[in-house]
Protein backbone atom coordinates (compact mmCIF):
# COMPACT_ATOMS: atom_id res chain seq x y z
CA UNK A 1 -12.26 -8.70 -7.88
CA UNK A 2 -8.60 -7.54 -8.06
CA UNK A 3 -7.86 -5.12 -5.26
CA UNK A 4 -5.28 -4.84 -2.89
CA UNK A 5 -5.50 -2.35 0.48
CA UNK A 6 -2.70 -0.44 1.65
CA UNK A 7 -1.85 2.05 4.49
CA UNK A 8 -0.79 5.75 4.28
CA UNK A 9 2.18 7.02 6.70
CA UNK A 10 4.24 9.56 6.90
CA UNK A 11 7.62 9.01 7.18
CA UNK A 12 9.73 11.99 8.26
CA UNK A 13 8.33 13.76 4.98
CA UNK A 14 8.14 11.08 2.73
CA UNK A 15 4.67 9.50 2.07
CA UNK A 16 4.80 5.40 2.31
CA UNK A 17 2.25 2.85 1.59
CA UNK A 18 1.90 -0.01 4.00
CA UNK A 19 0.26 -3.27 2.70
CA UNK A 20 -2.41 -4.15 4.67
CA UNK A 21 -3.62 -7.24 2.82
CA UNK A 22 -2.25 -10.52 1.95
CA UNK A 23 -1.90 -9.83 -1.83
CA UNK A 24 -0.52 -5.72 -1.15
CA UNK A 25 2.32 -8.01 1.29
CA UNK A 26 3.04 -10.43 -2.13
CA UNK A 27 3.13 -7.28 -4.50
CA UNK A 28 6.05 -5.58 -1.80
CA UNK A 29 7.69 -9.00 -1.05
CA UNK A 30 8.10 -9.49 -5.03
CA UNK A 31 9.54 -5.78 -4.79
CA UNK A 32 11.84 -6.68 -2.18
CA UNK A 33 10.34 -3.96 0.01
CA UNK A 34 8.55 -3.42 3.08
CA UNK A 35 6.55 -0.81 1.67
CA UNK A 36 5.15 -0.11 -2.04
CA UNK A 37 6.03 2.60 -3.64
CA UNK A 38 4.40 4.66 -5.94
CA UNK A 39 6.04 3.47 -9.03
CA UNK A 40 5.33 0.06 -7.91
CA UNK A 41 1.53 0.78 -7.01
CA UNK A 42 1.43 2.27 -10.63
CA UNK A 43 3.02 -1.19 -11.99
CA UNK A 44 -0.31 -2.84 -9.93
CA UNK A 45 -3.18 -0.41 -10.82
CA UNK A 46 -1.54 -1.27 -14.61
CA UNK A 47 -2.09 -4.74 -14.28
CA UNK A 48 -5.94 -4.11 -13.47
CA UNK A 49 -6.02 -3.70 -9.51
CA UNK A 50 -7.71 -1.53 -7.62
CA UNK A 51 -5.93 0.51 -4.37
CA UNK A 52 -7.64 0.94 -1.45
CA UNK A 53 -6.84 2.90 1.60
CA UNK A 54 -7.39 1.26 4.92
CA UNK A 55 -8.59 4.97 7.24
CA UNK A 56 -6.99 5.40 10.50
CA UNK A 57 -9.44 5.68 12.99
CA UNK A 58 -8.67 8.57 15.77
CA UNK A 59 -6.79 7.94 18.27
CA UNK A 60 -7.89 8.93 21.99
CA UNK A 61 -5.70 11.18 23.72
């Protein structure tokens, strides 16, 4: 199965996707990124992969 998993942050207002797998890290090091974009997750769900997003669990205060 093609998928890759990814992590959602917020970046002083900007949304950016964090790869969390090995082939989500490939798909930003090809980009020349740290993170994927949203143009560049488009380019990968194109290709036939499925996105998943890891949850963050809660954090204890």
């Amino acid at each position: 199965m093609k998928e890759i998993t990814v992590r959602i942050r917020n970046n002083y207002g900007t949304t950016v996707y964090y790869p969390v797998c090995i082939n989500a890290a490939h798909f930003a090091q090809i980009a020349g990124t740290k993170t994927l974009g949203i143009q560049t997750i488009a380019h990968i769900k194109a290709m036939g992969y499925t996105v998943k997003v890891q949850q963050t669990e809660p954090q204890e205060l």
